[in-house]
Protein backbone atom coordinates (compact mmCIF):
# COMPACT_ATOMS: atom_id res chain seq x y z
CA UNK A 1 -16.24 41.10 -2.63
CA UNK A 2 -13.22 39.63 -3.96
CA UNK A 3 -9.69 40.22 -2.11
CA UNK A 4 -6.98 41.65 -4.51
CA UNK A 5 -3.76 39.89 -4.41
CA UNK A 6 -1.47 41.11 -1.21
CA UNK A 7 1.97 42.12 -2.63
CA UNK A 8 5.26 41.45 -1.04
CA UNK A 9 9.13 41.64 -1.28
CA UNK A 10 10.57 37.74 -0.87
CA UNK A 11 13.82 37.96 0.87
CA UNK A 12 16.50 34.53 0.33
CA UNK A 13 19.79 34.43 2.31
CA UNK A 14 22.24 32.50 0.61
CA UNK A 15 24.13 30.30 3.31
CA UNK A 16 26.31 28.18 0.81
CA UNK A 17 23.26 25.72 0.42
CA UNK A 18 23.51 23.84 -2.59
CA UNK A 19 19.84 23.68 -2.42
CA UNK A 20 19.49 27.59 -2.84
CA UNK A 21 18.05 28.51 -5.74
CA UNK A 22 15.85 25.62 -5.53
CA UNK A 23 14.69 26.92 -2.30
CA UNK A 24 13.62 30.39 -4.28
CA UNK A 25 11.75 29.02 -6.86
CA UNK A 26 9.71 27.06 -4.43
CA UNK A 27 9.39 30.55 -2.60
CA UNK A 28 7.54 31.97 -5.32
CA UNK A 29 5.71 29.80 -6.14
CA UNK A 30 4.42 29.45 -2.49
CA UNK A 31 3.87 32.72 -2.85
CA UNK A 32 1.60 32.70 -5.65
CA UNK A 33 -0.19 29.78 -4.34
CA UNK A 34 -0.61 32.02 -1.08
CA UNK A 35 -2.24 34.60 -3.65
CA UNK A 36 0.63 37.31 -3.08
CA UNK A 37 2.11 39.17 -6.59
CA UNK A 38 6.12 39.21 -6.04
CA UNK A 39 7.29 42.87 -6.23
CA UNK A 40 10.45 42.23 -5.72
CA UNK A 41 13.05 39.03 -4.74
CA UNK A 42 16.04 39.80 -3.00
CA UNK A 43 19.32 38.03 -1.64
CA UNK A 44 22.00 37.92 -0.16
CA UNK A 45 25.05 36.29 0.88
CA UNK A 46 26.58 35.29 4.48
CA UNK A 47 27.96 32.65 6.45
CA UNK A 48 25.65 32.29 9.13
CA UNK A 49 22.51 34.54 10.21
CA UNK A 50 22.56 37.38 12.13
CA UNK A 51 21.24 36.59 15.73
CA UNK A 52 18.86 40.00 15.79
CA UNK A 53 18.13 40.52 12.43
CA UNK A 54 18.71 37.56 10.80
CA UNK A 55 19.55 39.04 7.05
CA UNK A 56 22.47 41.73 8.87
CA UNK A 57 21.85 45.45 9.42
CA UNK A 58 23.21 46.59 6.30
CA UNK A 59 21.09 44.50 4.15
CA UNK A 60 17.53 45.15 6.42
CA UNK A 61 18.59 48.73 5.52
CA UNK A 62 18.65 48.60 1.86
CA UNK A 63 14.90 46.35 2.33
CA UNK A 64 13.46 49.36 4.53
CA UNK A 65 14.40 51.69 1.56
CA UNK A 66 12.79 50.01 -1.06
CA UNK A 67 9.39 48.71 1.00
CA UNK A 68 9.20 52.84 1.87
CA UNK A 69 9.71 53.79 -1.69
CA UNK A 70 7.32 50.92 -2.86
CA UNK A 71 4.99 51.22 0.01
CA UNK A 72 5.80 47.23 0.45
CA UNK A 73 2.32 45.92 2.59
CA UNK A 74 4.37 42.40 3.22
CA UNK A 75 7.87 41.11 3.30
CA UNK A 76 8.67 37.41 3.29
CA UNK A 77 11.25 35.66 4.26
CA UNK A 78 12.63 32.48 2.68
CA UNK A 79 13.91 31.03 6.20
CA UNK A 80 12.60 30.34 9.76
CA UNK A 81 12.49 33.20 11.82
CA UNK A 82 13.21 33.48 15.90
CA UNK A 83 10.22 35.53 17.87
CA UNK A 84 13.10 37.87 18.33
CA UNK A 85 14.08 38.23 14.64
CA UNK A 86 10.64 39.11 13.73
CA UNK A 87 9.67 41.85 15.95
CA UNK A 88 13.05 43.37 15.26
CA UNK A 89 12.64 43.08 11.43
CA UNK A 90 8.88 44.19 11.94
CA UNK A 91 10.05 47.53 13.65
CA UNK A 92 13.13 47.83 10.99
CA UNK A 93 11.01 47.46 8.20
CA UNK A 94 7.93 49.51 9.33
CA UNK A 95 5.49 46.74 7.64
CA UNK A 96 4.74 43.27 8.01
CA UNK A 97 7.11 40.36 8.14
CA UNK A 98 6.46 36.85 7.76
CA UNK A 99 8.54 33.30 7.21
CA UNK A 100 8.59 30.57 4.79
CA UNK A 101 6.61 28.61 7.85
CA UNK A 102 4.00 31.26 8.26
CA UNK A 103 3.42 31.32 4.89
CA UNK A 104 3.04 27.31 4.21
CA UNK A 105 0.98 27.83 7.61
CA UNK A 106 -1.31 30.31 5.56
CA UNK A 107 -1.86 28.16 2.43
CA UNK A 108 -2.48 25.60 4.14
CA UNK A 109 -5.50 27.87 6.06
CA UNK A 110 -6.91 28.01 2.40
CA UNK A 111 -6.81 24.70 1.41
CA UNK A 112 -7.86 22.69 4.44
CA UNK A 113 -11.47 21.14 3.31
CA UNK A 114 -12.22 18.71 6.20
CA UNK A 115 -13.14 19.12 9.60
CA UNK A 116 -9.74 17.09 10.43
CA UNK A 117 -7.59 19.00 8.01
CA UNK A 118 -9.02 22.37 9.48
CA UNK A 119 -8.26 20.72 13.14
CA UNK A 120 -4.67 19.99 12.32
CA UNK A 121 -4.33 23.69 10.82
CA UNK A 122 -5.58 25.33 13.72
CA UNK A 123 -3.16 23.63 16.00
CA UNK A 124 -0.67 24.00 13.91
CA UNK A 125 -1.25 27.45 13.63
CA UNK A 126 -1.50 27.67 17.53
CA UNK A 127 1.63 26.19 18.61
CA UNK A 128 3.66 28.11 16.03
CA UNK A 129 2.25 31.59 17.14
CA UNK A 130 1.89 31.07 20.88
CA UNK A 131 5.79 32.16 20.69
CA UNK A 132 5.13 34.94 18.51
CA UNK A 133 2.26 36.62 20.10
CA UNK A 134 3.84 39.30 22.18
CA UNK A 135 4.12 41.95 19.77
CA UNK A 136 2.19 41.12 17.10
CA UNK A 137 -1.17 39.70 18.56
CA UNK A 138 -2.56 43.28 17.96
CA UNK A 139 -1.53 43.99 14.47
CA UNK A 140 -2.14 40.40 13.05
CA UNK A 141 -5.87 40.34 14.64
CA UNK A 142 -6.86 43.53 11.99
CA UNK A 143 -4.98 41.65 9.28
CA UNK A 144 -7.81 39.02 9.25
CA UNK A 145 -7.54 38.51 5.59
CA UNK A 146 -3.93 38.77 5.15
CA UNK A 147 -1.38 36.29 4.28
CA UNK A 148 0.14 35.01 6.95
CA UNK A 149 -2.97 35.83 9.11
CA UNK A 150 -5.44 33.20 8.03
CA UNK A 151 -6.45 29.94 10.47
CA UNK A 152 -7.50 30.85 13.66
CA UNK A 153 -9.43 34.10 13.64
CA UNK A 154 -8.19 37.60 14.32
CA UNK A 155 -10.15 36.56 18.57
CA UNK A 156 -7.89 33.15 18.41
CA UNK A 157 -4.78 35.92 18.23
CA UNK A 158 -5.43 37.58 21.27
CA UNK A 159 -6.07 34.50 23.22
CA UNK A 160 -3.82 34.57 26.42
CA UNK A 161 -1.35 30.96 26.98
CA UNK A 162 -3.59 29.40 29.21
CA UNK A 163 -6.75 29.69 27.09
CA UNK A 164 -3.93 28.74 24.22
CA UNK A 165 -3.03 25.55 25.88
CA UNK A 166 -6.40 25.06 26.82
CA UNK A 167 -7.62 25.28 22.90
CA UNK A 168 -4.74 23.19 22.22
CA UNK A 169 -5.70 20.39 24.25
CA UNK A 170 -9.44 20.40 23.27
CA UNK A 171 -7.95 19.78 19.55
CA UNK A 172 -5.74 17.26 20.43
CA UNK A 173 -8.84 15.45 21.94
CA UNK A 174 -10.87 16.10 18.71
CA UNK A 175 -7.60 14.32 16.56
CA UNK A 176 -8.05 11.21 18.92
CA UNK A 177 -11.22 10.54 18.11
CA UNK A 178 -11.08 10.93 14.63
CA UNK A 179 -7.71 8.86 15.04
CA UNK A 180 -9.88 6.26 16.62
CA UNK A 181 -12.68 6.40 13.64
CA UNK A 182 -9.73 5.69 10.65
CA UNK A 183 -8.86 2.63 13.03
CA UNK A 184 -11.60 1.37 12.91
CA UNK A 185 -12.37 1.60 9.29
CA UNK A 186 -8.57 0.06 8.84
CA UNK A 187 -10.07 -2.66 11.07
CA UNK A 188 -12.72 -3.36 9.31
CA UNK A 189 -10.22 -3.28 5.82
CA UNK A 190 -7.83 -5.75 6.76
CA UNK A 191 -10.89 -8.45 8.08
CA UNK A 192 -11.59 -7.96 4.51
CA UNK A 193 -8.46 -8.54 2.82
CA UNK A 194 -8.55 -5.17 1.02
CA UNK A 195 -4.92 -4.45 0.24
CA UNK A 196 -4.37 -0.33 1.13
CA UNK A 197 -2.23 1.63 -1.21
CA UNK A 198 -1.10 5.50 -0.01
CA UNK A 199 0.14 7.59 -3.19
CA UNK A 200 2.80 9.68 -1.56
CA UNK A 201 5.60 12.34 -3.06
CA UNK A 202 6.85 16.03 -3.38
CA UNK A 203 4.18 18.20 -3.79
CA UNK A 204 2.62 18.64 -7.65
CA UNK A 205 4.32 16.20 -8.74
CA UNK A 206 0.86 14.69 -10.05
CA UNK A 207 -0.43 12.70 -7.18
CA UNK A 208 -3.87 13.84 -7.27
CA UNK A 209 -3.86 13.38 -11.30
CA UNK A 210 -2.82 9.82 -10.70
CA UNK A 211 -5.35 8.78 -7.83
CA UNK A 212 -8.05 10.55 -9.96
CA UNK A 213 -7.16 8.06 -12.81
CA UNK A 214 -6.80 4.98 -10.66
CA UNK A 215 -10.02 5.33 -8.81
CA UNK A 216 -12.39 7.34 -11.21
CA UNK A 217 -12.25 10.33 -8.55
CA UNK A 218 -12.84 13.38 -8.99
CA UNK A 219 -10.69 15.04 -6.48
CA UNK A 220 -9.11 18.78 -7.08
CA UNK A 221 -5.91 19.15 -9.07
CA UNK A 222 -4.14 22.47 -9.94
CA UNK A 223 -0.32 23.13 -10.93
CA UNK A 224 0.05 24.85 -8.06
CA UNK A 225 2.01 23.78 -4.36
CA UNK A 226 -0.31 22.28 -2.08
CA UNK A 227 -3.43 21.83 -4.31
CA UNK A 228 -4.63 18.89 -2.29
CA UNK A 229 -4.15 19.27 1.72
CA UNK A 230 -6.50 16.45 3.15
CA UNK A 231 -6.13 12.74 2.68
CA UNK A 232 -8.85 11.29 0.54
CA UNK A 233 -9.36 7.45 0.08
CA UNK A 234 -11.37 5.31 -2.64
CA UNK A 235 -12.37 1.85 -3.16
CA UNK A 236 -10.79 0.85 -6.51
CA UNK A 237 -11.64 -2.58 -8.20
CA UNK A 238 -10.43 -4.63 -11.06
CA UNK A 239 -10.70 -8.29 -11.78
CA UNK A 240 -6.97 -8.91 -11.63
CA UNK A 241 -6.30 -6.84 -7.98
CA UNK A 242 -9.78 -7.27 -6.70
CA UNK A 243 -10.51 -4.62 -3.99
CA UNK A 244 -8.07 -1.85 -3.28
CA UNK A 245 -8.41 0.96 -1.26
CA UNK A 246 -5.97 3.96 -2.31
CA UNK A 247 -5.65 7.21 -0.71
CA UNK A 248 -3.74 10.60 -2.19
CA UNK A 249 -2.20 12.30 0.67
CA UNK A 250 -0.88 16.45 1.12
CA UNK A 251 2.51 16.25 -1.14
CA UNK A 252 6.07 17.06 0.98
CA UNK A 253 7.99 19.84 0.34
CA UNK A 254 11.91 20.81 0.75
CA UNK A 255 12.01 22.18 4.34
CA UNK A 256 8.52 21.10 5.71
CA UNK A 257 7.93 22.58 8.78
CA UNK A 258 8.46 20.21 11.81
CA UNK A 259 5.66 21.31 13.45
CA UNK A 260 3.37 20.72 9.99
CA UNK A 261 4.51 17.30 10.23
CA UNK A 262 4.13 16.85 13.21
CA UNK A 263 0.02 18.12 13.24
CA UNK A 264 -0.64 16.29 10.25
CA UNK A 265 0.39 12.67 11.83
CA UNK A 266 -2.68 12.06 12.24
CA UNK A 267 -4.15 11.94 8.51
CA UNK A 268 -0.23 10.54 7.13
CA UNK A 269 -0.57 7.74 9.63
CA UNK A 270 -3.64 6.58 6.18
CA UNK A 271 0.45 6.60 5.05
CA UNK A 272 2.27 4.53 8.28
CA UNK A 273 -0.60 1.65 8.17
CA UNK A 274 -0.61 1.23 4.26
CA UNK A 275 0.48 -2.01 2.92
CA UNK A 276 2.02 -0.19 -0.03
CA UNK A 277 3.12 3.19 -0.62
CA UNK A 278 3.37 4.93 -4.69
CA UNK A 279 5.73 7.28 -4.41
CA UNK A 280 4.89 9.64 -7.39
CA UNK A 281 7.88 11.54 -8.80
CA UNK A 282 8.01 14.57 -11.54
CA UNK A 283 10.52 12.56 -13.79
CA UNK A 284 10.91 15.95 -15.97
CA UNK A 285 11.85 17.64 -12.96
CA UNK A 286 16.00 18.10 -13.12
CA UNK A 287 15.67 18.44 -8.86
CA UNK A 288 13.69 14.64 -8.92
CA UNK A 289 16.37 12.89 -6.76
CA UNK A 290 16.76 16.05 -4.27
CA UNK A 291 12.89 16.04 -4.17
CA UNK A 292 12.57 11.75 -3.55
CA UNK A 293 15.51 12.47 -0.70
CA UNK A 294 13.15 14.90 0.46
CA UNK A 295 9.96 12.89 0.37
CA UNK A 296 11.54 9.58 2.25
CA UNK A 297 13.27 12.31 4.78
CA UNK A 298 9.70 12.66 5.86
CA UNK A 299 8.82 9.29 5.26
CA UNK A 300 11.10 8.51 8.11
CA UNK A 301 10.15 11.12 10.48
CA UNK A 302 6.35 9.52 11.03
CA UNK A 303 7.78 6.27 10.95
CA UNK A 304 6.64 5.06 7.50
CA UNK A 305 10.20 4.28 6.14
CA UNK A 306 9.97 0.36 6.13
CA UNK A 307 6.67 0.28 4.17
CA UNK A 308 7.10 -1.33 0.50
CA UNK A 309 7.61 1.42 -1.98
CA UNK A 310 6.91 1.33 -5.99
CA UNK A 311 8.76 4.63 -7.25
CA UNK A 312 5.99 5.88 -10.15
CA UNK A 313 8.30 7.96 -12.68
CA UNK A 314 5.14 10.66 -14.15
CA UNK A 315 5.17 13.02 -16.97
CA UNK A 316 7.25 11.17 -18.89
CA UNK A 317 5.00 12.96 -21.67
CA UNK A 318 7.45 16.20 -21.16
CA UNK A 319 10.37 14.01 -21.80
CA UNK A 320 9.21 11.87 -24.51
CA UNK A 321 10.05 8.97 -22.72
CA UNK A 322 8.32 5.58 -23.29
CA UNK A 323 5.84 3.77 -20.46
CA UNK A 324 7.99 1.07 -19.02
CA UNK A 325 8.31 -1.14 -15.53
CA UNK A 326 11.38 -1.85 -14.17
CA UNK A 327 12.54 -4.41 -11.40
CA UNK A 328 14.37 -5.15 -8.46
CA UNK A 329 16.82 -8.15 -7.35
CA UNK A 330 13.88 -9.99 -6.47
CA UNK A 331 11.80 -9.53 -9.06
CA UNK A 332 9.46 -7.49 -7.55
CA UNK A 333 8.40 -4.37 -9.44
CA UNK A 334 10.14 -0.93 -7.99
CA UNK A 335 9.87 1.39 -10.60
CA UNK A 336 6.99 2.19 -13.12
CA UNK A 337 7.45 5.09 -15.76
CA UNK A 338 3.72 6.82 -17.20
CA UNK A 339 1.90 9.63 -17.57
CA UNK A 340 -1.21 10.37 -15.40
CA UNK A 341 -2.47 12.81 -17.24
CA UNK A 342 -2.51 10.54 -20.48
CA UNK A 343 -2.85 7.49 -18.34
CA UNK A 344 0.55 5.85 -20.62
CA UNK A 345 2.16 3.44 -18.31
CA UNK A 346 -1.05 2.92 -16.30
CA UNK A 347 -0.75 -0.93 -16.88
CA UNK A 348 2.38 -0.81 -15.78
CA UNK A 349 1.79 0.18 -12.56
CA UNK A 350 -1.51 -1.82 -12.31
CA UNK A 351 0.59 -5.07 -13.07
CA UNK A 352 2.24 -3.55 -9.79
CA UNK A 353 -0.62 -3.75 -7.50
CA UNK A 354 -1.91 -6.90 -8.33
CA UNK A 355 1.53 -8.44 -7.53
CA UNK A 356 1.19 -6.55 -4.06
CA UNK A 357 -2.04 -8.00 -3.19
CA UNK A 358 -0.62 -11.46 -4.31
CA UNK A 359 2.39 -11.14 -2.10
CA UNK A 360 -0.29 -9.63 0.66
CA UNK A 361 -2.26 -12.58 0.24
CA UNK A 362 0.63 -15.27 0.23
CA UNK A 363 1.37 -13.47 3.59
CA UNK A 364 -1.23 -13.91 5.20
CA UNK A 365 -1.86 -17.49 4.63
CA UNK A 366 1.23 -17.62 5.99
CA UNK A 367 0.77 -16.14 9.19
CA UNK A 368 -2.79 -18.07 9.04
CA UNK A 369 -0.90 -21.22 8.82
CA UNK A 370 2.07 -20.43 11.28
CA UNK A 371 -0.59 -19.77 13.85
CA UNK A 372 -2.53 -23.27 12.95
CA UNK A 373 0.41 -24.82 13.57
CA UNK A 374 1.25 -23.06 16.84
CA UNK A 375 -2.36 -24.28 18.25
CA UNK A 376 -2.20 -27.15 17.08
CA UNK A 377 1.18 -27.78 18.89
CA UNK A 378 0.11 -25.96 21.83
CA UNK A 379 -3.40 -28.54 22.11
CA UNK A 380 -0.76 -31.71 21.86
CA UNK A 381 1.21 -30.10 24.32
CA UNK A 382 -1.87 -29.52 26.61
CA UNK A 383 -3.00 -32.96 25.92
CA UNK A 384 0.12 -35.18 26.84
CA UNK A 385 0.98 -32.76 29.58
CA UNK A 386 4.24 -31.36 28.05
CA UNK A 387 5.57 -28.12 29.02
């Protein structure tokens, strides 16, 4: 039988963020990914949060009216909340309260596909609520099919901390080895000179819809946050780039949770070892350069920041703007403006990759020949007895 949406209040604290109302919007639409029907948004202003309840006593009053009037199931708030915070707004509010981490947490629940991605969820999942269980183990293990509930199981919730860490570790194993299989394949790659291209950027910004025009996939997209969650890699081939393997990879978001990052290293490290990253970009987004800042913030935190980056400008069929390449100091090609949906531009941006697997190519050779030479000084060295 078919769950009916969960409803909730969303609660957004205005700190004097420029970034705000962004932050709301995202919110909801979270939300509705999540499968929750907004009953109500509401926010407020202060300086800093308040260290028990977070939103201030005055305002958790006015949300505890309207969630008993409306008989509110769910409350979420736009922020990260302490342990503390929680149970106090949990007992305030008489109903259930959950963060903008618990809720990415929970989508994320939904969408993993692969036995990696649901790995990486899990212990996500773990680590975030083995500081939250005290208190809420019981209530959250009869909520098995609520947001902000999903992942583990309602047993995983009741789990004391040294089964916890114990479950922990046992995934952590299970990531190595499936970290050890991708090396392998990469391995196996670079013997072949396949040049490896990661399609990176904010989420549904049309990364999928690219990638599924590139390589002739046929991989899920939706206009919705988060629609694809696990990396997935083709072969692509054309007579002017040759091989090419490209993967599409879960889309970043303003205020990713460290932790999310941090369990997903694994599958973005397709991202660390690529020889080329396409960093996909709504270009009729108004928040574009906020959401690239965003993207390379995470970029840098698993160490993929030096990697050779071609910015793809997409939807440029909601700004009626024209499919066009544009290039750096040296020549190279850093930004490409098209449409995936239409595939406008998509020459453009192939012109692109076969100039990366030239300049990959050219490379190598050059390292092949470096190291020729290095031997063959080394063997004259050897052979006249110089040191």
């Amino acid at each position: 039988m078919q769950q009916q949406p969960e409803a909730a209040i969303l609660v957004s604290i205005d700190f004097g963020h420029s970034d705000h109302s962004e932050s709301l919007e995202e919110l909801r639409l979270l939300a509705e990914t999540a499968g929750v029907r907004t009953l109500a948004v509401i926010e407020a202003k202060r300086q800093r949060p308040d260290a028990a309840l977070f939103a201030g006593s005055g305002k958790v009053q006015e949300i505890a009216e309207i969630v008993e009037r409306m008989e509110v199931p769910l409350v979420i708030f736009n922020h990260d909340l302490s342990p503390a915070q929680m149970r106090n707004l949990t007992t305030k509010l008489n109903t259930r309260v959950i963060d903008r981490t618990m809720l990415i947490l929970d989508i994320f629940a939904q969408r993993a596909q692969s036995h990696e991605g649901k790995v990486q969820v899990e212990l996500a999942q773990l680590k975030y609520l083995a500081a939250r269980l005290v208190g809420q183990g019981a209530d959250m293990g009869q909520q098995k099919f609520a947001v902000g509930a999903r992942g583990p199981g309602e047993t995983q919730l009741e789990l004391d901390r040294r089964k916890m860490d114990k479950r922990v570790h046992l995934l952590k194993e299970r990531l190595e080895k499936l970290k050890h299989q991708r090396v392998v394949q990469r391995r196996a790659r670079n013997r072949h000179d396949v040049l490896s291209v990661s399609i990176v950027g904010y989420t549904n910004a049309g990364k999928s819809t690219l990638f599924n025009k590139l390589t002739r996939a046929n991989v899920y997209v939706a206009d919705q946050l988060f629609a694809t969650l696990d990396t997935t890699s083709r072969r692509m081939y054309t007579e002017e780039t040759g091989e090419i393997v490209v993967s599409d990879t879960v889309g970043f978001i303003r205020h990713l949770p460290h932790g999310l990052v941090a369990a997903f290293r694994s599958t973005l490290e397709e991202t660390i070892q690529a020889d080329l990253l396409l960093h996909v970009v709504d270009a009729s987004n108004p928040n574009r350069d906020d959401q690239i800042a965003e993207v390379n913030k995470v970029l840098s935190e698993i160490d993929a920041a030096g990697i050779p980056q071609v910015l793809v400008f997409n939807k440029i069929d909601l700004q009626d703007v024209p499919p066009s390449v544009q290039r750096d100091d040296y020549g190279r090609i850093s930004r490409v403006f098209l449409s995936a949906k239409s595939g406008a531009g998509l020459e453009g941006l192939r012109q692109a990759l076969m100039e990366a697997k030239a300049a990959r190519q050219a490379a190598i050779a050059s390292e092949t020949a470096a190291a020729a030479n290095e031997y063959q000084t080394n063997q004259a060295s050897d052979e006249y007895g110089i040191e």
